[in-house]
Structures are given as structure tokens and as C-alpha cells.
C-alpha atoms as a PDB file:
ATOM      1  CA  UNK A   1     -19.386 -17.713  27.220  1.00  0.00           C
ATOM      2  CA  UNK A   2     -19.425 -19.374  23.345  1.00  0.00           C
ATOM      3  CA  UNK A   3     -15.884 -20.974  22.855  1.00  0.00           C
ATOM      4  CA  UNK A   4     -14.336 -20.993  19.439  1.00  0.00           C
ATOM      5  CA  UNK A   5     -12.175 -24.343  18.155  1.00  0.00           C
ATOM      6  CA  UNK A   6      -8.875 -22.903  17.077  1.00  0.00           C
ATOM      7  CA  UNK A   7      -9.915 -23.940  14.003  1.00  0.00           C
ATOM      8  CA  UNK A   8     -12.699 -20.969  14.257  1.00  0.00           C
ATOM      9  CA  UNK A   9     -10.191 -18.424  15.849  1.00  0.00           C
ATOM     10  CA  UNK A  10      -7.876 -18.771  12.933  1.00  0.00           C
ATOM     11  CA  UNK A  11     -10.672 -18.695  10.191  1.00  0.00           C
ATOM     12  CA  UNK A  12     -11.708 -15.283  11.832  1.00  0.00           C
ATOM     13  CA  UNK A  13      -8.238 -14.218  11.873  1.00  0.00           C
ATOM     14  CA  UNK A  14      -7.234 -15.118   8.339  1.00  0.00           C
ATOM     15  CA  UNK A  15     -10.844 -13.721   7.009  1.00  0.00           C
ATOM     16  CA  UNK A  16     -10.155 -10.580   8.785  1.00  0.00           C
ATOM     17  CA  UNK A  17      -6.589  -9.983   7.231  1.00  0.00           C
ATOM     18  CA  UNK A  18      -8.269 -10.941   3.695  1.00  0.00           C
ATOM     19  CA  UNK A  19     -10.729  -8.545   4.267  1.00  0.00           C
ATOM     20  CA  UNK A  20      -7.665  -5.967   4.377  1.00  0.00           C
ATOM     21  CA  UNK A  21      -5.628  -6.957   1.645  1.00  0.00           C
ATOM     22  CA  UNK A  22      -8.768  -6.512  -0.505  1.00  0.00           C
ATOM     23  CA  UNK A  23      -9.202  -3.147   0.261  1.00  0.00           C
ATOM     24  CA  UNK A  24      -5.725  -1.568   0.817  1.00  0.00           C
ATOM     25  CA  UNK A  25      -2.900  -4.296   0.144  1.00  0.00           C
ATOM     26  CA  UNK A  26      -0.709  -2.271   0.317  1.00  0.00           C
ATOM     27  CA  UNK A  27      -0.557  -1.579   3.951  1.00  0.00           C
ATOM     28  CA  UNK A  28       0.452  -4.889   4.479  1.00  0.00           C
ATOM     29  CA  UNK A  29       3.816  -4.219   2.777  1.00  0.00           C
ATOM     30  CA  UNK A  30       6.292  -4.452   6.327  1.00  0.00           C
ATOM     31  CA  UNK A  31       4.031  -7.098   7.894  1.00  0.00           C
ATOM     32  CA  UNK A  32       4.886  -9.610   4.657  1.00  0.00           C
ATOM     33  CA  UNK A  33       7.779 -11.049   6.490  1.00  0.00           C
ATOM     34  CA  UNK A  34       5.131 -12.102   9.422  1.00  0.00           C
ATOM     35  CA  UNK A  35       2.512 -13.129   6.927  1.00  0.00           C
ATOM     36  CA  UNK A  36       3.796 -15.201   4.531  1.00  0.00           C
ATOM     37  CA  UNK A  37       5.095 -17.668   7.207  1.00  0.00           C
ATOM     38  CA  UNK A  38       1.635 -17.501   8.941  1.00  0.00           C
ATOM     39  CA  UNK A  39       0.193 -18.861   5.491  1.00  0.00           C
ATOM     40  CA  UNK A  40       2.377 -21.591   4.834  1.00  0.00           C
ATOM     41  CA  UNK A  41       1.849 -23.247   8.054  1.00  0.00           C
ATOM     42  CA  UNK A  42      -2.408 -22.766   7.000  1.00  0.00           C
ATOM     43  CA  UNK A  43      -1.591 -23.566   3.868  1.00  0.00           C
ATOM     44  CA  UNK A  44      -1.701 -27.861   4.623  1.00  0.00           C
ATOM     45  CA  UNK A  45      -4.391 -27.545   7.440  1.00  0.00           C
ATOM     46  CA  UNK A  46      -7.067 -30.133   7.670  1.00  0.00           C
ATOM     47  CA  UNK A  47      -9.932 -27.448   7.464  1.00  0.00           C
ATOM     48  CA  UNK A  48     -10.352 -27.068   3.444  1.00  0.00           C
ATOM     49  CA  UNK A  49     -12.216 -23.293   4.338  1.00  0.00           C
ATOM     50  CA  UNK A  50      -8.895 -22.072   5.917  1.00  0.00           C
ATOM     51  CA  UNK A  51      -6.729 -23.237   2.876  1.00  0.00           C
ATOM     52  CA  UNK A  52      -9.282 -21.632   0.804  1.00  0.00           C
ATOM     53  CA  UNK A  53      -8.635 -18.311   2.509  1.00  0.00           C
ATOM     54  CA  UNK A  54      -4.940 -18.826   2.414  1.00  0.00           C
ATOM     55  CA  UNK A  55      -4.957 -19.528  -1.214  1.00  0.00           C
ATOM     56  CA  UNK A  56      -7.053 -16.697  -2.320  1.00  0.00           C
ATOM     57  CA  UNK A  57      -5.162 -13.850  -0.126  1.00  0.00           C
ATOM     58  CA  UNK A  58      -1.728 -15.170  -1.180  1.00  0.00           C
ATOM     59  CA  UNK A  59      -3.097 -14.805  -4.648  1.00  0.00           C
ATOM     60  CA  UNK A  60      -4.798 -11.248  -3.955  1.00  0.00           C
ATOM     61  CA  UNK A  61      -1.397 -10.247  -2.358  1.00  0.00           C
ATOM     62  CA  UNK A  62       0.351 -11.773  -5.335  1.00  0.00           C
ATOM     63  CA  UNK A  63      -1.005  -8.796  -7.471  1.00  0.00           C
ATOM     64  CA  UNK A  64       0.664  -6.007  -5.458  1.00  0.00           C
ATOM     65  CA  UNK A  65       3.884  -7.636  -3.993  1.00  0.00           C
ATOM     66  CA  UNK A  66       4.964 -10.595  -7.046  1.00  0.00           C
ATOM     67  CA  UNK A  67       8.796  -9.329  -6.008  1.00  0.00           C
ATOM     68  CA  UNK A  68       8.090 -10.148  -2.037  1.00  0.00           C
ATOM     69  CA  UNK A  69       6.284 -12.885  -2.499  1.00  0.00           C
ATOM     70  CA  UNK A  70       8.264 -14.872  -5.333  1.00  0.00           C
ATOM     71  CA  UNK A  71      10.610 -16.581  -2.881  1.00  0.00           C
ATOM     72  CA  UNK A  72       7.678 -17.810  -0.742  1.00  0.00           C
ATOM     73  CA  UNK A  73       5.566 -19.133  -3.441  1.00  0.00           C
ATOM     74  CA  UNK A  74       8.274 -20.704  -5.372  1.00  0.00           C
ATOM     75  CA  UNK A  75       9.483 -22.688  -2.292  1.00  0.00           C
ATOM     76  CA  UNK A  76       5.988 -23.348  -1.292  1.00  0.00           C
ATOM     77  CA  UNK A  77       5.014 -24.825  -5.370  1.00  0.00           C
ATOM     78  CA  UNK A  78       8.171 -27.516  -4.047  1.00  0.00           C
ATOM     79  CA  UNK A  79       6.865 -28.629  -0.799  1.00  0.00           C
ATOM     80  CA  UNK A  80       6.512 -32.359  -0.205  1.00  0.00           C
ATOM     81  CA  UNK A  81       3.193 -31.659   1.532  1.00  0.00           C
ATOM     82  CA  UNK A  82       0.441 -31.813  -1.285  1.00  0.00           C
ATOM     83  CA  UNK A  83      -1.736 -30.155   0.494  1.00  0.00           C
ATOM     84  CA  UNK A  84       0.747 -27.384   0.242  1.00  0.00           C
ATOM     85  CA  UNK A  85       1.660 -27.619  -3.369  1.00  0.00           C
ATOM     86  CA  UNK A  86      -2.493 -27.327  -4.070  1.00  0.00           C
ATOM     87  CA  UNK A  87      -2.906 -24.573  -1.980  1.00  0.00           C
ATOM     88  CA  UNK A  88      -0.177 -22.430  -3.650  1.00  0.00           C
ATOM     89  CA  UNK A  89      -1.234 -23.344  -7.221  1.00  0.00           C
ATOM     90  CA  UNK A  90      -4.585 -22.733  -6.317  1.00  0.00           C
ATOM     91  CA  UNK A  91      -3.612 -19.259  -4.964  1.00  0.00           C
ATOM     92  CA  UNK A  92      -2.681 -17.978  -9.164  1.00  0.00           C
ATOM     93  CA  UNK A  93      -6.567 -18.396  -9.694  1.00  0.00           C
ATOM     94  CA  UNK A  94      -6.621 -15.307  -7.677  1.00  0.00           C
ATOM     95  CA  UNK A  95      -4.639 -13.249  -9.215  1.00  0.00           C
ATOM     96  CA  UNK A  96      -3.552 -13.858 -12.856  1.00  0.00           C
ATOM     97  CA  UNK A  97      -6.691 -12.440 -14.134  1.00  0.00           C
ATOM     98  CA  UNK A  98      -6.205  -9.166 -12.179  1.00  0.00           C
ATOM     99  CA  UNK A  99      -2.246  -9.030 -12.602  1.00  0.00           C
ATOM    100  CA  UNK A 100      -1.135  -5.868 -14.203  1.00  0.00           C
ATOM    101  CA  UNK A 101       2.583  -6.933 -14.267  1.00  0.00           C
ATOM    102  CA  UNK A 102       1.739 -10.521 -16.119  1.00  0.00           C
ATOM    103  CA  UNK A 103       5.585 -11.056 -16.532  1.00  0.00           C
ATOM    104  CA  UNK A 104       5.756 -11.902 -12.926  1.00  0.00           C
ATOM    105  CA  UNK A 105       3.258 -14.503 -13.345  1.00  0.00           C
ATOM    106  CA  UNK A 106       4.671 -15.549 -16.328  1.00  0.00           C
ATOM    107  CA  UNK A 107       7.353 -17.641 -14.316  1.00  0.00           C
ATOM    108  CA  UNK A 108       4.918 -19.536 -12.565  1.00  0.00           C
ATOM    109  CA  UNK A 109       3.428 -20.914 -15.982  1.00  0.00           C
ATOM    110  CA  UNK A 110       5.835 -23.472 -16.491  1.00  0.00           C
ATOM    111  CA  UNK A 111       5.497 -24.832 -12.480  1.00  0.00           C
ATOM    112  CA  UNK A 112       1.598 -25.472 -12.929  1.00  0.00           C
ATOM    113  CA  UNK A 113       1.406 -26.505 -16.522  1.00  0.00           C
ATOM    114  CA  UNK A 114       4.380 -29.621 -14.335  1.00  0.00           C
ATOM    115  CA  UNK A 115       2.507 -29.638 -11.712  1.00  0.00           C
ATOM    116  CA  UNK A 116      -1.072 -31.127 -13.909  1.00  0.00           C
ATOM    117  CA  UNK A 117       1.019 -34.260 -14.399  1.00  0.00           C
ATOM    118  CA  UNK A 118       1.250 -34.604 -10.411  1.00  0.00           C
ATOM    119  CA  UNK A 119      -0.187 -37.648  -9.056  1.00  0.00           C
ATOM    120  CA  UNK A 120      -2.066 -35.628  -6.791  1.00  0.00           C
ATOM    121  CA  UNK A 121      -5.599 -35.158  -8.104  1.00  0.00           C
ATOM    122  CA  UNK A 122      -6.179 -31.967  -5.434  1.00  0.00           C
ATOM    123  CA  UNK A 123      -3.003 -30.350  -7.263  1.00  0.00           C
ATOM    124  CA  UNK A 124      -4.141 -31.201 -11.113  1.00  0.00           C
ATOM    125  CA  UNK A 125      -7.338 -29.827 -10.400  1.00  0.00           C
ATOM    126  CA  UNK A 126      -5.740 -26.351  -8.605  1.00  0.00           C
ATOM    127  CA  UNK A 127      -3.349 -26.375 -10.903  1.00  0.00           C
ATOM    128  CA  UNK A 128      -5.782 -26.043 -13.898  1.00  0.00           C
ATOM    129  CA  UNK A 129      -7.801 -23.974 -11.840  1.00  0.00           C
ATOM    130  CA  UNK A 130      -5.428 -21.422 -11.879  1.00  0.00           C
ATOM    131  CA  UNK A 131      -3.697 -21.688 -15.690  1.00  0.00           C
ATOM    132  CA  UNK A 132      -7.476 -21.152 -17.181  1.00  0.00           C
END
């Protein structure tokens, strides 16, 4: 029998729940409370792949749940853990392009155009990422 590193086992997870909220995102709606917690603790792991996944479904989720998610995001964009803050800034390149309600992005404008002048060149670079 093949083991898997946890590392693995959580990459399959995480691409498996992407795989869902790109199809029907809406599903997901009672499971956000369960989710979003799930994320944040991903959302500083060593393994760059797994933040990459975490960034782009909180983004894809973004686009049909700005209300639940707000709280989340906004606390997450405040983190002390850089590899936090990157990973939510990062996570707007997913979703302001698509956003059909761009006043709920619109909030988050102001937070990444700050967070460019962050000494962190990980969050510049996300945070630019995601405001072009």
C-alpha cells in the first residue's frame, strides 16, 4: 500500500472541494462555516501548491458568497502571518474579473492598494496580482 504525506492527503482534499465550487458553488452555502476555517489554517502552510488552492477557491467562492465571506477575508487581509496576508490578497485574482456584484470587491481595493507598500515582497507581488 502507497502512503500519502499529509501534505498529499490535504492537496487531494482541497483540489477535490475546488473542483466543486467550480461547478456548483452554491452547494457549498451551509458548509461555509466549516470551510472557511479549514482555509485559513492552509492558508500559511509550507507547501506553496496548497496555498495556491486555498487562494484560488476562496477567490472562486468570493464570487457567489462576498456577504459570507467578508468577515473571513477581512480578518484574514490583518493576520500577522504573511504568509496569510499573501494568500488572501492573492485569492481577489480569482475573482474580481468574474465578480458580478463589483461593489463587494470594491471594499477590498483600498486593503491591497496598503498592502503593495508591505515589506513583504510575497504580499506586494499578490497584492498586485490581484488589483490588475
Amino acid at each position: 500500500m502507497i502512503e500519502q504525506s499529509q501534505d498529499q492527503q490535504k492537496y487531494m482534499f482541497l483540489s477535490t472541494v475546488k473542483e466543486i465550487i467550480f461547478i456548483k458553488p452554491e452547494c457549498l452555502n451551509q458548509y461555509l462555516n466549516v470551510l472557511m476555517p479549514l482555509y485559513l489554517a492552509q492558508s500559511n502552510s509550507k507547501d506553496e501548491p496548497i496555498r495556491n488552492i486555498v487562494a484560488e477557491s476562496i477567490g472562486k467562492l468570493f464570487i457567489t458568497h462576498p456577504d459570507a465571506l467578508t468577515p473571513y477575508i477581512e480578518q484574514s487581509l490583518g493576520s500577522k502571518d504573511a504568509m496569510t496576508v499573501g494568500t488572501y490578497a492573492r485569492s481577489f485574482k480569482y475573482s474580481a474579473h468574474n465578480n458580478n456584484q463589483p461593489e463587494k470587491f470594491r471594499k477590498f481595493v483600498g486593503i491591497l492598494v496598503e498592502l503593495i507598500k508591505h515589506s513583504d515582497l510575497a504580499i506586494k507581488k499578490n497584492s498586485l496580482e490581484s488589483l490588475s
